[in-house]
C-alpha atoms as a PDB file:
ATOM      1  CA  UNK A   1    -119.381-163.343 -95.432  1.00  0.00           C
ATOM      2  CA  UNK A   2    -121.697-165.830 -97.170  1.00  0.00           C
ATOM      3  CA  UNK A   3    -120.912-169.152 -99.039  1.00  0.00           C
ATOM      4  CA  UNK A   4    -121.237-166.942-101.956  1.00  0.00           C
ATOM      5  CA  UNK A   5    -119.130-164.482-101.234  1.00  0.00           C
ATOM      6  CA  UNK A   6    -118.832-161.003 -99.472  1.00  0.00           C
ATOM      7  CA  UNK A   7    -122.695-158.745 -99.249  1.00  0.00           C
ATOM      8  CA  UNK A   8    -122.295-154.856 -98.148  1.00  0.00           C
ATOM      9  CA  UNK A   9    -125.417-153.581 -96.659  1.00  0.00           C
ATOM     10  CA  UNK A  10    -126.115-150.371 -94.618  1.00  0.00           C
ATOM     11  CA  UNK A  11    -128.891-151.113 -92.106  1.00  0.00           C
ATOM     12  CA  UNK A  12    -129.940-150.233 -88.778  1.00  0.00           C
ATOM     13  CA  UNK A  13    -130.397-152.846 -85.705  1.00  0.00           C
ATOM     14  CA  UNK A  14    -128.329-155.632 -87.722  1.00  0.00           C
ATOM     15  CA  UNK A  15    -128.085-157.255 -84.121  1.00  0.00           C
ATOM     16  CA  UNK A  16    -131.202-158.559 -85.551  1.00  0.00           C
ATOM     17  CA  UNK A  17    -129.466-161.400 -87.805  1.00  0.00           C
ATOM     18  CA  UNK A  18    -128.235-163.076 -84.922  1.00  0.00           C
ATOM     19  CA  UNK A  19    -131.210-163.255 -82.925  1.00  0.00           C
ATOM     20  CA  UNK A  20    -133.021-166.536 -83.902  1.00  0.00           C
ATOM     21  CA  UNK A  21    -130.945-169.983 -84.234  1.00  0.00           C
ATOM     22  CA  UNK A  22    -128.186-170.184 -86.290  1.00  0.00           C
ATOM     23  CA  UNK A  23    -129.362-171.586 -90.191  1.00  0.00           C
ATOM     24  CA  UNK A  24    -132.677-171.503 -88.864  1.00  0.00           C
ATOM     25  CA  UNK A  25    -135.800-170.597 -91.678  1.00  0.00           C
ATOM     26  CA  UNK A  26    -136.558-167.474 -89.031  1.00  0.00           C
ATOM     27  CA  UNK A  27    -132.630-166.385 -89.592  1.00  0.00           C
ATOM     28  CA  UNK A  28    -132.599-167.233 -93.744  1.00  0.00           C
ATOM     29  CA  UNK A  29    -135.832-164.684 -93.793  1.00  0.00           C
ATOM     30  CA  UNK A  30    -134.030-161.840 -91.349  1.00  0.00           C
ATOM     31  CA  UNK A  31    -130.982-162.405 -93.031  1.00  0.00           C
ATOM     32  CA  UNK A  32    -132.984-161.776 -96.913  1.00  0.00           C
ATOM     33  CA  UNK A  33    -134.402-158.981 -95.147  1.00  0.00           C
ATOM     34  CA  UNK A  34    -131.134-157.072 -94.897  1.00  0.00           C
ATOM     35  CA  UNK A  35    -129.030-158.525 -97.414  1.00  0.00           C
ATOM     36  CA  UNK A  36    -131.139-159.630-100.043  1.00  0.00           C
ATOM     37  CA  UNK A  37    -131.035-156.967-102.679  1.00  0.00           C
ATOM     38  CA  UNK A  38    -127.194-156.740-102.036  1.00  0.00           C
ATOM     39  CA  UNK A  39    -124.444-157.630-104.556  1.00  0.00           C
ATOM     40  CA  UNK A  40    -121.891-160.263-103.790  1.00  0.00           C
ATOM     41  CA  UNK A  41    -118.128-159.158-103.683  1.00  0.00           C
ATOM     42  CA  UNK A  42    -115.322-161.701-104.316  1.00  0.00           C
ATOM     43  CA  UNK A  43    -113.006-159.943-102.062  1.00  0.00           C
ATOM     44  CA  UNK A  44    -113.403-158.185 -98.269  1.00  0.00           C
ATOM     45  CA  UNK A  45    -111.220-155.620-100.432  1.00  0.00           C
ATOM     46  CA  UNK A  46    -113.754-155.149-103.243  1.00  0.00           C
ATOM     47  CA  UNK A  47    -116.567-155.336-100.358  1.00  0.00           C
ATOM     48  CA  UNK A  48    -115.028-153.096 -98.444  1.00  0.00           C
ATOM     49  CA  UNK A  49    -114.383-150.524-101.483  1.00  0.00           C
ATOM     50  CA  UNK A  50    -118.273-150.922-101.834  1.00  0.00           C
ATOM     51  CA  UNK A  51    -119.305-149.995 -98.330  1.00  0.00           C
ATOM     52  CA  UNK A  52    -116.919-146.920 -98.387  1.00  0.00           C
ATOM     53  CA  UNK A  53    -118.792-145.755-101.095  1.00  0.00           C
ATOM     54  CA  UNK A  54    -121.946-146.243 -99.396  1.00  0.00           C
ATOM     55  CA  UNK A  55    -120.906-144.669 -96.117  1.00  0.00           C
ATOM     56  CA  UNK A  56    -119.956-141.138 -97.756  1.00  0.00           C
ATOM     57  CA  UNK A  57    -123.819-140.750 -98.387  1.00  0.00           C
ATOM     58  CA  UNK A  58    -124.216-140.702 -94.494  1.00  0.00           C
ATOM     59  CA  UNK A  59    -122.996-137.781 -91.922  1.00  0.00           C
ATOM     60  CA  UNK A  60    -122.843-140.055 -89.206  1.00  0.00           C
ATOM     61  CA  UNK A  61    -122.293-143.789 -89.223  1.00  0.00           C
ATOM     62  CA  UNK A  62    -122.743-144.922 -85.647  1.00  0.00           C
ATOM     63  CA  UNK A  63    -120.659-148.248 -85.482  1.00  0.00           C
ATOM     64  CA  UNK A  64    -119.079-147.329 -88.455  1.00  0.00           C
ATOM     65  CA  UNK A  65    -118.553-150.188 -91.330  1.00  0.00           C
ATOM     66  CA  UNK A  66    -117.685-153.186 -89.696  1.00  0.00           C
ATOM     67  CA  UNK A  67    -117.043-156.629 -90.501  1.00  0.00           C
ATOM     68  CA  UNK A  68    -120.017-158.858 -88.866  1.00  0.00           C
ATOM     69  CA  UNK A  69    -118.962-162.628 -89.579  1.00  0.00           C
ATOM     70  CA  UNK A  70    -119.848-165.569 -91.183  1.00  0.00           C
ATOM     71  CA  UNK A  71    -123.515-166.311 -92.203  1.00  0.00           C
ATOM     72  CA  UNK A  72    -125.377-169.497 -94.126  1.00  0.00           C
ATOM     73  CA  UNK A  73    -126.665-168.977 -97.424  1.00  0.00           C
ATOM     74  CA  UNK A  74    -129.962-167.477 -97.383  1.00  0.00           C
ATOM     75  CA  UNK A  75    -131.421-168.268-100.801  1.00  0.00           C
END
């Protein structure tokens, strides 16, 4: 979740988000990186909706969708 709102993204090594300090300008950039052409979603239902739809283009999600916290705006 972001101050904006709920972002879906399908991405590979997301552990990467967490890896500098938290609201840091390295973690803003990493965090653009994966999220920044996403939408924003009111809900987690309406996000969630979103990344079901997303999944069904993939045979094999390996940690399937999941719910990865709260993140500072990175705009």
């Amino acid at each position: 979740m972001f101050p904006d709102g709920f972002r879906v993204a399908h991405a590979q090594a997301i552990e990467n988000i967490d890896f500098y300090e938290t609201n840091s300008l390295e973690q803003k950039k990493v965090l653009k990186i994966y999220f920044g052409k996403s939408l924003i979603y009111p809900t987690y239902e309406q996000a969630l909706i979103q990344a079901a739809k997303i999944a069904e283009d993939y045979y094999i999600l390996e940690y399937g969708i999941a719910y990865i916290g709260e993140y500072p705006s990175f705009l």
